[in-house]
C-alpha atoms as a PDB file:
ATOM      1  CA  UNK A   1     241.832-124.510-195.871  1.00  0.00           C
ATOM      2  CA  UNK A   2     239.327-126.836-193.998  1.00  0.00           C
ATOM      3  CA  UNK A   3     240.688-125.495-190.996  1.00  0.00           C
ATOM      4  CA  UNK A   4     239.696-122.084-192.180  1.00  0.00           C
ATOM      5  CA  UNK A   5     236.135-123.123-193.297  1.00  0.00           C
ATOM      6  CA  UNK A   6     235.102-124.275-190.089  1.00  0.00           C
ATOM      7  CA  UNK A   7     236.536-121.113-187.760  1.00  0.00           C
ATOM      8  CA  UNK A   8     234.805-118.971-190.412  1.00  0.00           C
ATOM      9  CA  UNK A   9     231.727-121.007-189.720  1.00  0.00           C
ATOM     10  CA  UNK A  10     231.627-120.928-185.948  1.00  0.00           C
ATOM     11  CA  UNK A  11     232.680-117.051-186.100  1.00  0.00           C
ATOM     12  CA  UNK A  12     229.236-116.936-188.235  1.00  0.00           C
ATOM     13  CA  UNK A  13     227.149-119.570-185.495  1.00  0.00           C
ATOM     14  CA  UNK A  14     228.492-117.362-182.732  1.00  0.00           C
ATOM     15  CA  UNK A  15     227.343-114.009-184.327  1.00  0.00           C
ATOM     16  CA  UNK A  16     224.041-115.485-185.335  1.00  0.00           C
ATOM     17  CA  UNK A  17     223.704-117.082-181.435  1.00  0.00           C
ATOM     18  CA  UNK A  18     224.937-113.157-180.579  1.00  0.00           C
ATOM     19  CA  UNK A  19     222.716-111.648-182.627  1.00  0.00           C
ATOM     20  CA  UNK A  20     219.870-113.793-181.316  1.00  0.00           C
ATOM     21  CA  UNK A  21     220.753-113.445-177.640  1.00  0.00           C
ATOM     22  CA  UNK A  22     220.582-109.753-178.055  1.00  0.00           C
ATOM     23  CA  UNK A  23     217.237-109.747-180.117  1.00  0.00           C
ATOM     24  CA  UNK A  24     215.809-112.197-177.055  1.00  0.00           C
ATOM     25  CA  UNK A  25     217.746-109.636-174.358  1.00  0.00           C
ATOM     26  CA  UNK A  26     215.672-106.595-176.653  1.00  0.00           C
ATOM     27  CA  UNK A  27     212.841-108.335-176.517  1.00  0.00           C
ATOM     28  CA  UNK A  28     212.775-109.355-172.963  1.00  0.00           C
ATOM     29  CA  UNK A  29     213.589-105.836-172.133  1.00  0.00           C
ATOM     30  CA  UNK A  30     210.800-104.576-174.151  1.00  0.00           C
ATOM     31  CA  UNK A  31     208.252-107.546-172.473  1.00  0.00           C
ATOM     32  CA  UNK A  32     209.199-106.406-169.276  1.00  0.00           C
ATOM     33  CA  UNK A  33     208.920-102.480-169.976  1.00  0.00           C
ATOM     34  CA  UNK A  34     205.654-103.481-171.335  1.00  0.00           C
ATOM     35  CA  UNK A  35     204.163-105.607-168.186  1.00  0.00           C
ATOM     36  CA  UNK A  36     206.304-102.739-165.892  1.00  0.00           C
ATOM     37  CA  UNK A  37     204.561 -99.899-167.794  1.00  0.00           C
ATOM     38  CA  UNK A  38     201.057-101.861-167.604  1.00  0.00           C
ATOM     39  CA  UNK A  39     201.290-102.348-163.824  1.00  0.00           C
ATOM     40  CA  UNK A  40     202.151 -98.552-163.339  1.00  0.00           C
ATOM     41  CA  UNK A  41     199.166 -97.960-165.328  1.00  0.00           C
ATOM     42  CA  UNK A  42     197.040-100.079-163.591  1.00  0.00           C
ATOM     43  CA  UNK A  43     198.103 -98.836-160.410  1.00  0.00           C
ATOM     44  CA  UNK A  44     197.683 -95.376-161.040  1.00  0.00           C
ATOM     45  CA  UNK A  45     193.987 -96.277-162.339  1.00  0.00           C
ATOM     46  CA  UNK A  46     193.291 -97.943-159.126  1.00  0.00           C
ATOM     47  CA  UNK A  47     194.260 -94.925-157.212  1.00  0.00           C
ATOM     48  CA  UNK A  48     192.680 -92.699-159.336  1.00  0.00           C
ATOM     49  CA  UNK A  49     189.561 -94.832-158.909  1.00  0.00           C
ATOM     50  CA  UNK A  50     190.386 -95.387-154.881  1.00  0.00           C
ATOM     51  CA  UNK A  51     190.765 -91.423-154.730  1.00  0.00           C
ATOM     52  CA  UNK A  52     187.153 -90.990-156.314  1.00  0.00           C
ATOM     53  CA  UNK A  53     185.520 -93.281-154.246  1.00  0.00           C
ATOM     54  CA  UNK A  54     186.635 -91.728-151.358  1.00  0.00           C
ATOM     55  CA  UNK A  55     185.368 -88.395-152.761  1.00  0.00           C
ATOM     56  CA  UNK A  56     181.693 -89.858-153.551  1.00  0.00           C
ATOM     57  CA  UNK A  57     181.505 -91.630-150.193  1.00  0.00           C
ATOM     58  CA  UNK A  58     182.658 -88.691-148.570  1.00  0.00           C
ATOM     59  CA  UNK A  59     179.925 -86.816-150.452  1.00  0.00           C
ATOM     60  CA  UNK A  60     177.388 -88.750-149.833  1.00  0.00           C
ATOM     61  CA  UNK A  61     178.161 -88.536-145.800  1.00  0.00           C
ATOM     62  CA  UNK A  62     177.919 -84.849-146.584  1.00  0.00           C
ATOM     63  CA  UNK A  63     174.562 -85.182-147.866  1.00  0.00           C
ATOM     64  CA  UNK A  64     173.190 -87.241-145.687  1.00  0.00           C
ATOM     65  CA  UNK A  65     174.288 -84.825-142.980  1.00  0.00           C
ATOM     66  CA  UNK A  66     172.766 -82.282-144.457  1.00  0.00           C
ATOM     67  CA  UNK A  67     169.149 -84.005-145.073  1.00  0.00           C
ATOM     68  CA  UNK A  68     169.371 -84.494-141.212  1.00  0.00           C
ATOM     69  CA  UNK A  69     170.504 -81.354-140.088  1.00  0.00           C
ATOM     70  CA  UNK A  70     167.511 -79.812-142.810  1.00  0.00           C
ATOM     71  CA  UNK A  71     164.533 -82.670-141.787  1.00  0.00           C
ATOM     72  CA  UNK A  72     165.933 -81.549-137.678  1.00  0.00           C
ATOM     73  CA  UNK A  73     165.674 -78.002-138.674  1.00  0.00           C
ATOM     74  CA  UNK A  74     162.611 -78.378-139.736  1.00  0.00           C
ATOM     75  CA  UNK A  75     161.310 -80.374-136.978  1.00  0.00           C
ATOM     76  CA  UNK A  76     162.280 -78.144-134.625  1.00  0.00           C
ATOM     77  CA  UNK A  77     160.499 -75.183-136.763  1.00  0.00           C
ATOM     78  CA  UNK A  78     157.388 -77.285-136.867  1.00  0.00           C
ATOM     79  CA  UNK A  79     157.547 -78.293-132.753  1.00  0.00           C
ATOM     80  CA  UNK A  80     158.092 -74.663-132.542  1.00  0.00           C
ATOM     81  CA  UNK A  81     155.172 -73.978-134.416  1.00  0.00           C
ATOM     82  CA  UNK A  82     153.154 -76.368-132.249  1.00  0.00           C
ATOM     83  CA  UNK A  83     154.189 -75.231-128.959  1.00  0.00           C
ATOM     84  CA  UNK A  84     152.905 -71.454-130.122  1.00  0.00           C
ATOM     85  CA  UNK A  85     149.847 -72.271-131.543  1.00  0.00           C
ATOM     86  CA  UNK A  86     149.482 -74.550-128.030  1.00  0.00           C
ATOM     87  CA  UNK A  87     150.115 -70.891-126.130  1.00  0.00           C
ATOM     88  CA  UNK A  88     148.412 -68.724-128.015  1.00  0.00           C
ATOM     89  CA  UNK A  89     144.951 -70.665-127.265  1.00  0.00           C
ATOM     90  CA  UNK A  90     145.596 -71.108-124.110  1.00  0.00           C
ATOM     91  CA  UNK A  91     146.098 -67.257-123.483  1.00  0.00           C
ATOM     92  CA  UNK A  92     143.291 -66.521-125.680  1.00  0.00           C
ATOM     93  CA  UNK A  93     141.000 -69.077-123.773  1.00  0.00           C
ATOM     94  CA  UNK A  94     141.926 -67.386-120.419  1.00  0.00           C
ATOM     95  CA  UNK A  95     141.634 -64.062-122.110  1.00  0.00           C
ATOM     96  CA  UNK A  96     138.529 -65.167-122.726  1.00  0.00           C
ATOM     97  CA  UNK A  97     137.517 -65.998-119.577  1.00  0.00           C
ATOM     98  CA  UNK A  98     138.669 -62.764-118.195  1.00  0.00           C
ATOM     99  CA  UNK A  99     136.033 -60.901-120.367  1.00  0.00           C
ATOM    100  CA  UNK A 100     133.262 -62.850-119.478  1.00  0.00           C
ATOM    101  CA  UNK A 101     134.002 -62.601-115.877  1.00  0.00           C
ATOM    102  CA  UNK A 102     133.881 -59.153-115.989  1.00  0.00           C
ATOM    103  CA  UNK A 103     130.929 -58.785-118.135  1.00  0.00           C
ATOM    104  CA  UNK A 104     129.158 -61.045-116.367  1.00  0.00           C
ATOM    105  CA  UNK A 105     130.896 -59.480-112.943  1.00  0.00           C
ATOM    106  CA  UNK A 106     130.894 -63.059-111.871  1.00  0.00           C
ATOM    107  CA  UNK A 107     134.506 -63.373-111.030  1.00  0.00           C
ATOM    108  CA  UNK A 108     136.331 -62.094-108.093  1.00  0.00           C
ATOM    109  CA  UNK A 109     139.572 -59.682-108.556  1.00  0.00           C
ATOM    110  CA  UNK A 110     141.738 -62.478-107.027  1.00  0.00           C
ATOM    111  CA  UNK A 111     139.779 -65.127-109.964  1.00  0.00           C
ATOM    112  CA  UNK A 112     140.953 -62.582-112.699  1.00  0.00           C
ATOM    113  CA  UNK A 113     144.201 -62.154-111.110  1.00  0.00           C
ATOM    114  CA  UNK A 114     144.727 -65.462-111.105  1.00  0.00           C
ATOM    115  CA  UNK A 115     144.092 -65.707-115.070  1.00  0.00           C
ATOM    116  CA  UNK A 116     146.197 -62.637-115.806  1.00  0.00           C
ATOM    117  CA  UNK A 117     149.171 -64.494-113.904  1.00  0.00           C
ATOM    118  CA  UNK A 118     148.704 -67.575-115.865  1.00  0.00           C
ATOM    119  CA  UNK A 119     149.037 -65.902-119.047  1.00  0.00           C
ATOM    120  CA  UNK A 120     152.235 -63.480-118.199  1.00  0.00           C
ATOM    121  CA  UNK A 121     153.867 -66.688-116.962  1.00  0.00           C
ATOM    122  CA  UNK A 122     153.037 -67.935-120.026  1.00  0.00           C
ATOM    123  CA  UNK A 123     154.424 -65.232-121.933  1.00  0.00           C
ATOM    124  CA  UNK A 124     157.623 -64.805-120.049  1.00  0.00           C
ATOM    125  CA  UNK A 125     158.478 -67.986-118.867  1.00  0.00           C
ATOM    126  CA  UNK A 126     157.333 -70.262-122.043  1.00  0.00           C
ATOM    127  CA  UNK A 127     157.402 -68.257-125.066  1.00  0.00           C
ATOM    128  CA  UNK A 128     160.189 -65.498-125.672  1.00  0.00           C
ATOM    129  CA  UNK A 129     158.459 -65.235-129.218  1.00  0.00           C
ATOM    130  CA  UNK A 130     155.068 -64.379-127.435  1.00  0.00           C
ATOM    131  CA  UNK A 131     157.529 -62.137-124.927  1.00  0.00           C
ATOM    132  CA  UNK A 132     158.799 -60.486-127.891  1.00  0.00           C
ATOM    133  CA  UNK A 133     155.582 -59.582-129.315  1.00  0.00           C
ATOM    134  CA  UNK A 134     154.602 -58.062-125.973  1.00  0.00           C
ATOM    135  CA  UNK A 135     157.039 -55.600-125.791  1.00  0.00           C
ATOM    136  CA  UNK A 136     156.087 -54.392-129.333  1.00  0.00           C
ATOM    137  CA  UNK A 137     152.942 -54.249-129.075  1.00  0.00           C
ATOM    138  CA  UNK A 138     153.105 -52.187-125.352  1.00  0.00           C
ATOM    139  CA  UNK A 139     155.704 -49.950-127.480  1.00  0.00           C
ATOM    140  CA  UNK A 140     152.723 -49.206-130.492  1.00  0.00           C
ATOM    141  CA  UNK A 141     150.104 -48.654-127.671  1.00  0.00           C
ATOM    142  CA  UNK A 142     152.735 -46.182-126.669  1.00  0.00           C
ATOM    143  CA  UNK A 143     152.643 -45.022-129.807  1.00  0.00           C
ATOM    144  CA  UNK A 144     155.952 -46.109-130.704  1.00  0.00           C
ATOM    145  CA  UNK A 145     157.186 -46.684-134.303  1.00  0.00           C
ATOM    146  CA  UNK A 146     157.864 -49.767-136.601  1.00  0.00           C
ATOM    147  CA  UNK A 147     160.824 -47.697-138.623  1.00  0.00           C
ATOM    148  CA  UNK A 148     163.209 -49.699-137.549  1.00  0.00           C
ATOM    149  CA  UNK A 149     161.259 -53.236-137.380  1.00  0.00           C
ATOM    150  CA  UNK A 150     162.311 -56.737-139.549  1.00  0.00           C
ATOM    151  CA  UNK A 151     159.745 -58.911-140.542  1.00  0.00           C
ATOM    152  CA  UNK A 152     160.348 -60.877-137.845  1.00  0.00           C
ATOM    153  CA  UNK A 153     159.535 -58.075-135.688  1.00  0.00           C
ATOM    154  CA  UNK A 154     156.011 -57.529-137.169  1.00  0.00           C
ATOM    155  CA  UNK A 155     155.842 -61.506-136.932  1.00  0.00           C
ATOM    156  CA  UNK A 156     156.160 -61.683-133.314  1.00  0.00           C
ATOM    157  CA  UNK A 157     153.859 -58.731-132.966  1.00  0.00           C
ATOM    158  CA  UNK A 158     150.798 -60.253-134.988  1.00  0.00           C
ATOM    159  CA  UNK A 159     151.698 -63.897-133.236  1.00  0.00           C
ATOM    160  CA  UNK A 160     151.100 -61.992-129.458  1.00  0.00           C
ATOM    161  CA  UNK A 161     147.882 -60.316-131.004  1.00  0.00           C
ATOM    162  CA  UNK A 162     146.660 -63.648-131.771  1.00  0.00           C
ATOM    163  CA  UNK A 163     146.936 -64.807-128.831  1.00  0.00           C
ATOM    164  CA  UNK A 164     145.836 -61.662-126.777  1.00  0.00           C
ATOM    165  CA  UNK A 165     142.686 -60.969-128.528  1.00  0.00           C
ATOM    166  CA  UNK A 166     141.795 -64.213-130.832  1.00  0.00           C
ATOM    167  CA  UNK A 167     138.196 -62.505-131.379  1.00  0.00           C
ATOM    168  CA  UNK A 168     139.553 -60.138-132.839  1.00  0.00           C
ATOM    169  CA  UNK A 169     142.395 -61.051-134.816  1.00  0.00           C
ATOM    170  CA  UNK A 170     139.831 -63.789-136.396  1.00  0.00           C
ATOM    171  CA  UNK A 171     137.398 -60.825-137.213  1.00  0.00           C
ATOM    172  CA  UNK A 172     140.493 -59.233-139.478  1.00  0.00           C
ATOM    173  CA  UNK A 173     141.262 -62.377-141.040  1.00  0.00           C
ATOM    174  CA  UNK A 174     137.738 -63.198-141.753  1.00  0.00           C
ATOM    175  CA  UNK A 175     136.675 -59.643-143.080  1.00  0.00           C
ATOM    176  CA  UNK A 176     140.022 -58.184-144.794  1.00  0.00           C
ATOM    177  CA  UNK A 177     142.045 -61.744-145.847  1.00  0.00           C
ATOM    178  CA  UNK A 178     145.379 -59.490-145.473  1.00  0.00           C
ATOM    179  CA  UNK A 179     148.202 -61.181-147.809  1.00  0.00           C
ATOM    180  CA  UNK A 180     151.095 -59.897-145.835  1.00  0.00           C
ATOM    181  CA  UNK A 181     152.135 -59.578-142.234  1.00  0.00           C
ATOM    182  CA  UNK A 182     152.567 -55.676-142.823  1.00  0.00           C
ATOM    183  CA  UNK A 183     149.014 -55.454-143.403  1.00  0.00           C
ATOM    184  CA  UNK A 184     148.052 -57.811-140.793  1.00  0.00           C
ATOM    185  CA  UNK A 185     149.718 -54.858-138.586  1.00  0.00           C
ATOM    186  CA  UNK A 186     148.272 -52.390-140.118  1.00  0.00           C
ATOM    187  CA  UNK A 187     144.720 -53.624-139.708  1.00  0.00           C
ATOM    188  CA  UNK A 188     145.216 -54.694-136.058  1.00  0.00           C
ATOM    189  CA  UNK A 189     146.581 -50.452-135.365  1.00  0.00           C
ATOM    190  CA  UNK A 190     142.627 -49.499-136.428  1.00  0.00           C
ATOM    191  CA  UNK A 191     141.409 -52.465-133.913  1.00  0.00           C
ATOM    192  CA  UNK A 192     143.302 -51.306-131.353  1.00  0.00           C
ATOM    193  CA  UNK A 193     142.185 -47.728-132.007  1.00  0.00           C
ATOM    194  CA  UNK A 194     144.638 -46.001-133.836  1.00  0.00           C
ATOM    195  CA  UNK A 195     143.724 -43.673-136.352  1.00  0.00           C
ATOM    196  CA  UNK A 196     145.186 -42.089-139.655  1.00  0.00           C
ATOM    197  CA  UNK A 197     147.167 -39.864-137.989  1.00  0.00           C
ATOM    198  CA  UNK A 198     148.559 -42.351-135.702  1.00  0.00           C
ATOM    199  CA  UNK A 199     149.340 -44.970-138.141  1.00  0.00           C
ATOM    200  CA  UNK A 200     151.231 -42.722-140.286  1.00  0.00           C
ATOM    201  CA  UNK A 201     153.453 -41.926-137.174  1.00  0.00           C
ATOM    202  CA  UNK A 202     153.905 -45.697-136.005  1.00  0.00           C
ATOM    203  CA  UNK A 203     154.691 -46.541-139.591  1.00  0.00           C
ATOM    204  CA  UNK A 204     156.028 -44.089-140.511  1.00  0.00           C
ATOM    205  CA  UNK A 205     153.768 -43.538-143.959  1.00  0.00           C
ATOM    206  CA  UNK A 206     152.233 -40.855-145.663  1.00  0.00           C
ATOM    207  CA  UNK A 207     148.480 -40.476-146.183  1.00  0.00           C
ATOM    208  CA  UNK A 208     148.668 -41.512-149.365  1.00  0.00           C
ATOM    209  CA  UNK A 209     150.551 -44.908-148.243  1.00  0.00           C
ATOM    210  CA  UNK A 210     147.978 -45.530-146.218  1.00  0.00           C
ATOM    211  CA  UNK A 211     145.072 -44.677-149.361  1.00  0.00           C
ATOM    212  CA  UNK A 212     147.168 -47.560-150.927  1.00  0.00           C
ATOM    213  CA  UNK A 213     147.553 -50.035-148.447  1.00  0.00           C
ATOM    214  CA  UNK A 214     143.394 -49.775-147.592  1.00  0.00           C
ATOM    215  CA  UNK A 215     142.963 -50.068-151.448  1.00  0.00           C
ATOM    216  CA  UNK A 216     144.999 -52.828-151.907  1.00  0.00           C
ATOM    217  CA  UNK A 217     143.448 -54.670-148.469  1.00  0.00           C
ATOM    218  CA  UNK A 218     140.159 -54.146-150.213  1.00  0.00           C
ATOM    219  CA  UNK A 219     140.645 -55.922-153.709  1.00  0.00           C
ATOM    220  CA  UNK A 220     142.071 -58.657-151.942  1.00  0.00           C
ATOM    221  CA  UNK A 221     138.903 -59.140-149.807  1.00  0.00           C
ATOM    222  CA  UNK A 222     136.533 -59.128-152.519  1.00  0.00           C
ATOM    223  CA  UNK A 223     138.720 -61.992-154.079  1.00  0.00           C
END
């Protein structure tokens, strides 16, 4: 009966030690799914965060590329700007001196010549913007037409007017204060001699277009 007492009590030890082994195997399992699960976590946050850092820095560069590529564009618009205004008074100064050598009939044809080959090297060597112009403006002296002009076009054609007759162009700009480039051009085609007729072929506007334009050129020169 002893005998019995103490195998039932070890059977009961052992199932308790069991029982306690597993509960310590469960929990160890559990401690480690934990720590396992935490790590994976972790590591996918500092991928995540890896992976967005790589996007800001690479957006950043992009930025930064662009500011330089917009502050060189624009540096190169404003050298551009420079080097016309440079050519345009330069042309205008020997244009200049042309007229007063021949008003004056002071020069000698080889003097002038000399002049008038300074500024078409200027023109066609230097500036393919003042080149430009040129051709449209020896195309409206032709009586040619703007119909199928951009705005760069009329640009280019104001910009060689500048430079060919400064006098001139300064007399518009002083008297009429023209707002837009279009009637900058369509000043300069009565300066040059055109009249109604021809400036509704060269722009190709009707009478009462051109009514409009003069009435609008007006109220902004009494501004």
């Amino acid at each position: 009966m002893e005998h019995h007492n103490i195998d039932g009590a070890c059977e009961r030890l052992y199932s308790i030690v069991s029982i306690k082994d597993s509960l310590n195997n469960v929990l160890k399992d559990r401690t480690i799914q934990k720590i396992q699960q935490e790590f994976d976590e972790k590591a996918t946050q500092e991928k995540h965060d890896q992976e967005v850092l790589r996007w800001v820095v690479a957006a950043l560069v992009l930025v930064i590329i662009i500011l330089l590529l917009l502050g060189y564009i624009q540096y190169r618009r404003h050298k551009a700007r420079m080097l016309l205004a440079e050519h345009q008074m330069l042309i205008a100064n020997y244009q200049s001196e042309i007229n007063r050598l021949k008003s004056n009939q002071e020069g000698t044809e080889q003097q002038i010549a000399e002049l008038n080959k300074k500024i078409n090297d200027l023109i066609e060597q230097d500036s393919p913007r003042l080149y430009h112009g040129k051709m449209l403006y020896d195309q409206i002296v032709e009586n040619g037409t703007t119909v199928t002009w951009t705005k760069e076009d009329y640009h280019c054609f104001v910009d060689f007017y500048k430079a060919k007759d400064f006098a001139s162009y300064s007399k518009i700009v002083r008297k009429h204060h023209p707002k837009t480039v279009h009637n900058t051009l369509f000043l300069i085609l009565y300066e040059i001699g055109k009249d109604d007729k021809d400036v509704r072929h060269i722009m190709g506007i009707t009478q009462e277009a051109i009514r409009s334009t003069r009435f609008r050129i007006n109220k902004n020169a009494k501004k």
